[in-house]
C-alpha atoms as a PDB file:
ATOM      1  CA  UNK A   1       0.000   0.000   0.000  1.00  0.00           C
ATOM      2  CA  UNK A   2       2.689   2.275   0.604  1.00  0.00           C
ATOM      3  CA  UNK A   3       4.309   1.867  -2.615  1.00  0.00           C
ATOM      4  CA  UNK A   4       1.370   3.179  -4.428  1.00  0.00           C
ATOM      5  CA  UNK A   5       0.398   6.194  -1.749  1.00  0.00           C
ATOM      6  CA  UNK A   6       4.337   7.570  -1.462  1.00  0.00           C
ATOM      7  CA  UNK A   7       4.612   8.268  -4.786  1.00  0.00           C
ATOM      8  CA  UNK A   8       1.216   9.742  -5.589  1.00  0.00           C
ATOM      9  CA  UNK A   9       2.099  12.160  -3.020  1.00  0.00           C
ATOM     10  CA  UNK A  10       4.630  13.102  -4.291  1.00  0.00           C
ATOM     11  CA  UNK A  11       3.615  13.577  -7.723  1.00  0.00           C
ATOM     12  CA  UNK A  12       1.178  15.497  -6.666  1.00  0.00           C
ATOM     13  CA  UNK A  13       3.432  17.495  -4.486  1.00  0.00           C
ATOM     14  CA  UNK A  14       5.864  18.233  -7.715  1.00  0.00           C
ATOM     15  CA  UNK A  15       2.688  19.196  -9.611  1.00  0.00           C
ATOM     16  CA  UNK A  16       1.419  21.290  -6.753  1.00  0.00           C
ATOM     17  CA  UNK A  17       4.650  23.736  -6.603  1.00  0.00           C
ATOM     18  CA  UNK A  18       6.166  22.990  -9.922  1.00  0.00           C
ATOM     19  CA  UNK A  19       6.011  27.463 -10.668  1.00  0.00           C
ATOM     20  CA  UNK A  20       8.177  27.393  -7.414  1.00  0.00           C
ATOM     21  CA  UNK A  21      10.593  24.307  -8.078  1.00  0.00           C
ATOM     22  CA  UNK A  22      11.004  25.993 -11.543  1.00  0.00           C
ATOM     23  CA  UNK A  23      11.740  29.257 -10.363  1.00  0.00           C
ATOM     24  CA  UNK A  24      14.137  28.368  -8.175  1.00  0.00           C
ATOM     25  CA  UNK A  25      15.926  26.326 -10.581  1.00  0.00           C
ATOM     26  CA  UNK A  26      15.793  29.423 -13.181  1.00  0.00           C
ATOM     27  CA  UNK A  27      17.288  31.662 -10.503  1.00  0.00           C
ATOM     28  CA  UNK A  28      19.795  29.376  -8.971  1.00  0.00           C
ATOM     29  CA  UNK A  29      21.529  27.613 -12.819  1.00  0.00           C
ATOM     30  CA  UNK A  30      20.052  30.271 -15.410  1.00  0.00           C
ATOM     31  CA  UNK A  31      18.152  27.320 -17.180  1.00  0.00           C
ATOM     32  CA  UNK A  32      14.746  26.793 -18.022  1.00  0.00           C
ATOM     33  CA  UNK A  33      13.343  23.185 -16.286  1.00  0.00           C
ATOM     34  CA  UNK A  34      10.808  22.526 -18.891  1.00  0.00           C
ATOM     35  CA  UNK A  35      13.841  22.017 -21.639  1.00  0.00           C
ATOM     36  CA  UNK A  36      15.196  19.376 -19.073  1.00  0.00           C
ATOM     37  CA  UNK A  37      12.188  17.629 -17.976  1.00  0.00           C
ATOM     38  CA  UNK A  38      10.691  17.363 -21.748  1.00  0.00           C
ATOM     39  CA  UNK A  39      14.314  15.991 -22.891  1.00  0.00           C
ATOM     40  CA  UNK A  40      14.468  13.812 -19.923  1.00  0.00           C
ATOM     41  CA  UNK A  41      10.963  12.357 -20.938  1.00  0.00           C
ATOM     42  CA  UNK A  42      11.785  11.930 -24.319  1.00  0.00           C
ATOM     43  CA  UNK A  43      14.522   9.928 -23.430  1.00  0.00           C
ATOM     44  CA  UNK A  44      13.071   7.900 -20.932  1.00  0.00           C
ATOM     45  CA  UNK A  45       9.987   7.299 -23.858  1.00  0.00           C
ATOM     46  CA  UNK A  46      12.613   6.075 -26.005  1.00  0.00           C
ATOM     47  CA  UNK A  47      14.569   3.545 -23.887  1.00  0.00           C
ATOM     48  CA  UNK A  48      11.452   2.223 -22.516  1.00  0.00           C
ATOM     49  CA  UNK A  49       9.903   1.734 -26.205  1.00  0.00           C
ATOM     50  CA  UNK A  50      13.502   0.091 -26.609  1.00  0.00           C
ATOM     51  CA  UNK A  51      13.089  -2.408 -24.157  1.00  0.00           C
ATOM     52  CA  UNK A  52       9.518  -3.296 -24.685  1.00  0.00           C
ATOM     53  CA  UNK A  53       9.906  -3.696 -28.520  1.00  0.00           C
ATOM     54  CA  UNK A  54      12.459  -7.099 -28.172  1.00  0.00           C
END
């Protein structure tokens, strides 16, 4: 059960003060998140579509 609640919280948590998490990054490296997250997702898509295809 708690495999399934920890994570949801936390999702949700991320979701809830992404602006903030963003900001901070933006402020702190002079990068914009969303380049990193989408790239990081892409990549993740593709590896996972990797393994699942043999």
């Amino acid at each position: 059960m708690l495999k399934i609640i920890i994570p949801v919280i936390l999702l949700l948590l991320i979701i809830f003060f992404w602006k903030k998490i963003e900001e901070f990054f933006y402020n702190k490296f002079k990068i914009k998140l969303n380049y990193i997250v989408v790239a990081l997702a892409i990549i993740v898509l593709a590896i996972l579509g990797l393994l699942l295809y043999d």
